[in-house]
N, C-alpha and C. Protein backbone atom coordinates (compact mmCIF):
# COMPACT_ATOMS: atom_id res chain seq x y z
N UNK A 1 89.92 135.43 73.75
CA UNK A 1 89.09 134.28 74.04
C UNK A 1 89.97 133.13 74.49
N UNK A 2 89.69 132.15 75.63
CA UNK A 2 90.54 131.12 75.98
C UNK A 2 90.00 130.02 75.48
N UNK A 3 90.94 129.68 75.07
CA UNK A 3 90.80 128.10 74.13
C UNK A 3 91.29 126.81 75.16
N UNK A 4 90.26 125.66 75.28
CA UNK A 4 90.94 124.94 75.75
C UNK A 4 91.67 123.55 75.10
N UNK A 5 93.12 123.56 75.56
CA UNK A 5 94.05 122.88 75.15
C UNK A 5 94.31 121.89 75.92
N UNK A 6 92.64 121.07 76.49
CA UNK A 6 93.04 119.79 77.16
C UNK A 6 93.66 118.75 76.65
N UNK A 7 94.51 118.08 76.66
CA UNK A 7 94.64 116.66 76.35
C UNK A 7 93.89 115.65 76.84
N UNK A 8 93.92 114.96 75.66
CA UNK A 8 92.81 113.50 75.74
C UNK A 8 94.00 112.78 75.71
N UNK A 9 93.65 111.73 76.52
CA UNK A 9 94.10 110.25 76.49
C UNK A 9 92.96 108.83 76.49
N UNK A 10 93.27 108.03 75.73
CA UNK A 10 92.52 106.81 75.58
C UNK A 10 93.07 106.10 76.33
N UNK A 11 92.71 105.81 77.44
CA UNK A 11 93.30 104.10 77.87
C UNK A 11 92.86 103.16 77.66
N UNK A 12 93.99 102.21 78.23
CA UNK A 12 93.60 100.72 78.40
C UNK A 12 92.66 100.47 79.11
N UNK A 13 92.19 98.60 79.52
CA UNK A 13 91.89 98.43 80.62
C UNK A 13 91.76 99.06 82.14
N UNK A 14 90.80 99.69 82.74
CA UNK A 14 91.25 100.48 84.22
C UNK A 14 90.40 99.53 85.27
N UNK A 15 90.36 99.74 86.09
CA UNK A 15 89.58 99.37 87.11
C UNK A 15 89.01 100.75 87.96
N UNK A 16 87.84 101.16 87.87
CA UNK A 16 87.15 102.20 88.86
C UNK A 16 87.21 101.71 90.40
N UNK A 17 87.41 103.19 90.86
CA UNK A 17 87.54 102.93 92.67
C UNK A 17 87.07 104.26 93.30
N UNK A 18 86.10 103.83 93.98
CA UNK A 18 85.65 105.32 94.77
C UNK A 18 84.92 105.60 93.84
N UNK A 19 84.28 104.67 93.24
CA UNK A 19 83.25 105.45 91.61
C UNK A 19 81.90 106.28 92.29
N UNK A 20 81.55 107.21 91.87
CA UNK A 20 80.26 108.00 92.06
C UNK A 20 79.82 108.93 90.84
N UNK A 21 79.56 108.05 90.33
CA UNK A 21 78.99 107.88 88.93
C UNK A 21 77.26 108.28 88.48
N UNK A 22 76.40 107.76 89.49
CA UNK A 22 75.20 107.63 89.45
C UNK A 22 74.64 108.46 90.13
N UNK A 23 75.27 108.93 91.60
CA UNK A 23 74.87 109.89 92.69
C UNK A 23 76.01 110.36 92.92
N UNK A 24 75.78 112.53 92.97
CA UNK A 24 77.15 112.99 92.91
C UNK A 24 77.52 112.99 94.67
N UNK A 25 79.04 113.22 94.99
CA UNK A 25 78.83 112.65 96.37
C UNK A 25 79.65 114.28 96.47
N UNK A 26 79.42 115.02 97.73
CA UNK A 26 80.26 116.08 97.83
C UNK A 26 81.86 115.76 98.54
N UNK A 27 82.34 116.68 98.15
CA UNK A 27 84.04 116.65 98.34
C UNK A 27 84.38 116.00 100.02
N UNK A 28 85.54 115.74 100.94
CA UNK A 28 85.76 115.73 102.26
C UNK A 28 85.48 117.00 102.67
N UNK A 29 86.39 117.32 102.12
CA UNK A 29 86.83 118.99 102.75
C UNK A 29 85.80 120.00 102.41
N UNK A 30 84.36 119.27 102.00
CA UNK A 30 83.06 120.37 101.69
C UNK A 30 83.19 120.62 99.97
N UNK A 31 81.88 121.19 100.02
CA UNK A 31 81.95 121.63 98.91
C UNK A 31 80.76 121.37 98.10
N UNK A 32 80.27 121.47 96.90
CA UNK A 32 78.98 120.95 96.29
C UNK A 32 79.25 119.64 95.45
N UNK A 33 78.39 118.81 95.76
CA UNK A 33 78.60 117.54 95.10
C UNK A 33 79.08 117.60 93.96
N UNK A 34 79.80 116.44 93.85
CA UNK A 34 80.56 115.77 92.13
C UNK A 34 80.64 114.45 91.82
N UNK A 35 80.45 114.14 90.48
CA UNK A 35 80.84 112.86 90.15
C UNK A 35 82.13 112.84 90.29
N UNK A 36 82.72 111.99 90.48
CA UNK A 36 83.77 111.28 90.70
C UNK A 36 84.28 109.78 90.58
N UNK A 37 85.70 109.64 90.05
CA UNK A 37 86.09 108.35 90.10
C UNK A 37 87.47 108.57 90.30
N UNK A 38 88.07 107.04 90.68
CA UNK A 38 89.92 107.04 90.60
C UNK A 38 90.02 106.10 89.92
N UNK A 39 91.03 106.20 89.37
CA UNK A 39 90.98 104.93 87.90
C UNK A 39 92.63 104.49 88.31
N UNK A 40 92.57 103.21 88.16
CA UNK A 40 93.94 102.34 88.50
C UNK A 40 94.32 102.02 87.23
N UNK A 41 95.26 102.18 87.02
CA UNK A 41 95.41 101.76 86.02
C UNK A 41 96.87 100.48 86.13
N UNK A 42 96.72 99.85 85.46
CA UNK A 42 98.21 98.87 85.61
C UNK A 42 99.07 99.08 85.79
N UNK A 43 100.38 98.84 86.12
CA UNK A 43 101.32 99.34 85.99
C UNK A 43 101.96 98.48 84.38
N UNK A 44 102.02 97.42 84.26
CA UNK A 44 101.95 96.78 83.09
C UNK A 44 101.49 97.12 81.66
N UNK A 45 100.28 98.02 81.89
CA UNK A 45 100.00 98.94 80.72
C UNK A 45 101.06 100.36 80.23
N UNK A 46 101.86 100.25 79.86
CA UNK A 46 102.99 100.88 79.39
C UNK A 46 102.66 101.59 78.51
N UNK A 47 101.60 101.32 77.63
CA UNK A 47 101.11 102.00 76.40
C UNK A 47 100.50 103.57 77.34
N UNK A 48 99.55 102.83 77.62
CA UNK A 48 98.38 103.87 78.28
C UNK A 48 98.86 105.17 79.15
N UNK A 49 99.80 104.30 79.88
CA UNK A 49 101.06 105.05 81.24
C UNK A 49 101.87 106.67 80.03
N UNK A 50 102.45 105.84 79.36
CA UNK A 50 103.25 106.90 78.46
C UNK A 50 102.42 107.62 78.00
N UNK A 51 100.87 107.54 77.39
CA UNK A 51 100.23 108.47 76.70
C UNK A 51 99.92 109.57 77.90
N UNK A 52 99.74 109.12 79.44
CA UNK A 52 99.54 110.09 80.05
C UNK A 52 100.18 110.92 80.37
N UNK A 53 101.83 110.42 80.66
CA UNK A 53 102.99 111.02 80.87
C UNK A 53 103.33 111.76 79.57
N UNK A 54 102.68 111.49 78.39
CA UNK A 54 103.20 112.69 77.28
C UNK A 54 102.26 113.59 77.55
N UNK A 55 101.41 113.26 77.52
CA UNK A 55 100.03 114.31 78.24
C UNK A 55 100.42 115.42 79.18
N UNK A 56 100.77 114.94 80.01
CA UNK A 56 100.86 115.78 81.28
C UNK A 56 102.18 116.93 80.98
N UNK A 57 103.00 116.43 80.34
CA UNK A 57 104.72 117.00 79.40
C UNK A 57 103.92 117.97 78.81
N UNK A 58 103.20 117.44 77.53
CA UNK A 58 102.76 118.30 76.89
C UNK A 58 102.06 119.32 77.65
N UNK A 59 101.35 119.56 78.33
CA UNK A 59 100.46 120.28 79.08
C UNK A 59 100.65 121.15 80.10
N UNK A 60 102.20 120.65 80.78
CA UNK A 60 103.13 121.64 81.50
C UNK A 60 104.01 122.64 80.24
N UNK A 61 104.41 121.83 79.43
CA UNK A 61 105.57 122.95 77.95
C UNK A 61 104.62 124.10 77.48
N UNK A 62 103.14 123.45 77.95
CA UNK A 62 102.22 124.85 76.93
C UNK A 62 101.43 125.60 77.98
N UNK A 63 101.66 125.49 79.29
CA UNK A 63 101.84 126.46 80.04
C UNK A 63 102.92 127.38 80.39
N UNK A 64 104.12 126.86 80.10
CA UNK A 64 105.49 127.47 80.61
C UNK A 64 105.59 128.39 79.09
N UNK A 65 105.49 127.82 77.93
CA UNK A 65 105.00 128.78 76.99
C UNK A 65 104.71 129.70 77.01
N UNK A 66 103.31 129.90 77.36
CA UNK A 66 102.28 130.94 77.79
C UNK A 66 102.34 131.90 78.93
N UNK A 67 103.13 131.25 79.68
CA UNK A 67 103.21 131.67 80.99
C UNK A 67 104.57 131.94 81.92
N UNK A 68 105.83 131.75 80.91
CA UNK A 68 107.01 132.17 81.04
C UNK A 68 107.71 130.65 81.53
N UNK A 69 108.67 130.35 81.63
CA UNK A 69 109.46 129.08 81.66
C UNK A 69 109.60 129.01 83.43
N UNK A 70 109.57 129.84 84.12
CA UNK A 70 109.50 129.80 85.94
C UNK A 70 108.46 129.48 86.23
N UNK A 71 107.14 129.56 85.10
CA UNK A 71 105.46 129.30 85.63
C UNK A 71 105.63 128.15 86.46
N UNK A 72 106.12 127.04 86.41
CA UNK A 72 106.03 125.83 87.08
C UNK A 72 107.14 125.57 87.13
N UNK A 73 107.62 124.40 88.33
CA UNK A 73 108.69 124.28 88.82
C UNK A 73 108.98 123.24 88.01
N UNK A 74 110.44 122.45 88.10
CA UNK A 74 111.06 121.60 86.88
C UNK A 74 110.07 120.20 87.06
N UNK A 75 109.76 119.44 88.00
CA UNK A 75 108.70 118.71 88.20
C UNK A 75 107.40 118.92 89.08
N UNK A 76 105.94 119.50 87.74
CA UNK A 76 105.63 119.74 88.66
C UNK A 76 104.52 118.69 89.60
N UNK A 77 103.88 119.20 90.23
CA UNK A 77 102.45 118.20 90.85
C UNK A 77 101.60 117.35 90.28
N UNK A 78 101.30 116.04 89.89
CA UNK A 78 100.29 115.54 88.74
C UNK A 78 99.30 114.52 89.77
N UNK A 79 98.67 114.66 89.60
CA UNK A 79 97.33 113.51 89.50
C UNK A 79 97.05 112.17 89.65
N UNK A 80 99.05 111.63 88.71
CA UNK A 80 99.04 110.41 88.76
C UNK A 80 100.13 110.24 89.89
N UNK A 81 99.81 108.97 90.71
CA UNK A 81 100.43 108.64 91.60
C UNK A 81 100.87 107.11 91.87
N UNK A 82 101.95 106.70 92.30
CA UNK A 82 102.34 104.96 92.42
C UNK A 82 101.45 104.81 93.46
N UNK A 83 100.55 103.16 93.03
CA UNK A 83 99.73 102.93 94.46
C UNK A 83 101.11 102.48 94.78
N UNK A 84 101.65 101.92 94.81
CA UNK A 84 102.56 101.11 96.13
C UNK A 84 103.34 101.64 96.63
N UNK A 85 103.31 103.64 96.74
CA UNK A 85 103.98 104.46 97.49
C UNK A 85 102.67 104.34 98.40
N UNK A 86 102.89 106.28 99.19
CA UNK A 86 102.53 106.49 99.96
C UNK A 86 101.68 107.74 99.81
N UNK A 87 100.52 108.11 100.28
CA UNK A 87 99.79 109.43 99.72
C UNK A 87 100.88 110.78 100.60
N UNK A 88 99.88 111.78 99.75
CA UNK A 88 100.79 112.81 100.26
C UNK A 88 100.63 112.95 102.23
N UNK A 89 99.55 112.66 102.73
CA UNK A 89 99.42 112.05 104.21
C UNK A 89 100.46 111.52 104.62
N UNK A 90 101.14 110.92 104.04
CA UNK A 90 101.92 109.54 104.50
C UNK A 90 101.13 108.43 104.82
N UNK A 91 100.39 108.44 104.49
CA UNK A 91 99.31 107.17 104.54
C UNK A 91 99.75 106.23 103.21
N UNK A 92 99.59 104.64 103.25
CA UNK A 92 99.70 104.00 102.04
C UNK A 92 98.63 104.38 101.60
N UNK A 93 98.70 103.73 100.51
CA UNK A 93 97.62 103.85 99.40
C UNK A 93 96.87 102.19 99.81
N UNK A 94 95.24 102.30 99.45
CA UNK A 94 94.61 100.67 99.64
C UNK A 94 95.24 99.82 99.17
N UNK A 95 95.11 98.05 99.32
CA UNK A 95 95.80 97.29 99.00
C UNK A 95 94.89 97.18 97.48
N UNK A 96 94.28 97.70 96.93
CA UNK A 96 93.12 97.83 95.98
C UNK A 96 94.61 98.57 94.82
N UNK A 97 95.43 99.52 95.22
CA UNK A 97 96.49 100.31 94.51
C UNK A 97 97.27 99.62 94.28
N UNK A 98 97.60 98.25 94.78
CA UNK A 98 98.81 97.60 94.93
C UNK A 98 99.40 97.30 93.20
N UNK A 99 100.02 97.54 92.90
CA UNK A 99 100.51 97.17 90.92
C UNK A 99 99.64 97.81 90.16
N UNK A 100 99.29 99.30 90.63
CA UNK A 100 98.34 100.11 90.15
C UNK A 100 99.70 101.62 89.65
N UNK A 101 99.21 102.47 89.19
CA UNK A 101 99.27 104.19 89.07
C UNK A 101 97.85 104.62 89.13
N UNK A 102 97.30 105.31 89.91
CA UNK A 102 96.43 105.71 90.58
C UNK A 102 96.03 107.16 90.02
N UNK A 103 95.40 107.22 89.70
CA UNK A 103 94.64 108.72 89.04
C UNK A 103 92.94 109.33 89.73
């Protein structure tokens, strides 16, 4: 039986962006509608930041566990991203990201 071993995190303060909350909106690239949101979070919130970054640690160690220590590469892909880089496009991120981490 598979158990799931999500991690929860509580944050701080966020600001919603791209919220579709009320009406599900379907994906770009197709697909069947979903709620959806991107949550900014501060960069200033240090608390909140670290609980995700232990999160995400934790959550790669108990796959590589399970799944042999090569399952994932030494850093792998996450979710959270600096707004004041650049998306994986090479596109910036909105000026809405600016002193954000972007989820």
């Amino acid at each position: 039986m598979y158990q799931n071993d999500a991690q929860k995190v509580l944050t701080g303060e966020v600001r919603l962006s791209y919220a579709n909350l009320i009406v599900p909106r379907p994906p770009q690239q197709g697909g069947d509608p979903k709620y959806s949101v991107t949550l900014l979070i501060p960069k200033s919130d240090k608390d909140t930041l670290g609980r995700i970054e232990t999160a995400i640690k934790e959550a790669a160690d108990t796959f590589r566990q399970r799944n042999g220590s090569a399952s994932l590469p030494a850093k792998p892909n996450t979710t959270l991203h600096d707004g004041d880089g650049v998306r994986d496009s090479g596109e910036p991120y909105g000026p809405e990201c600016k002193g954000c981490m972007v989820i």
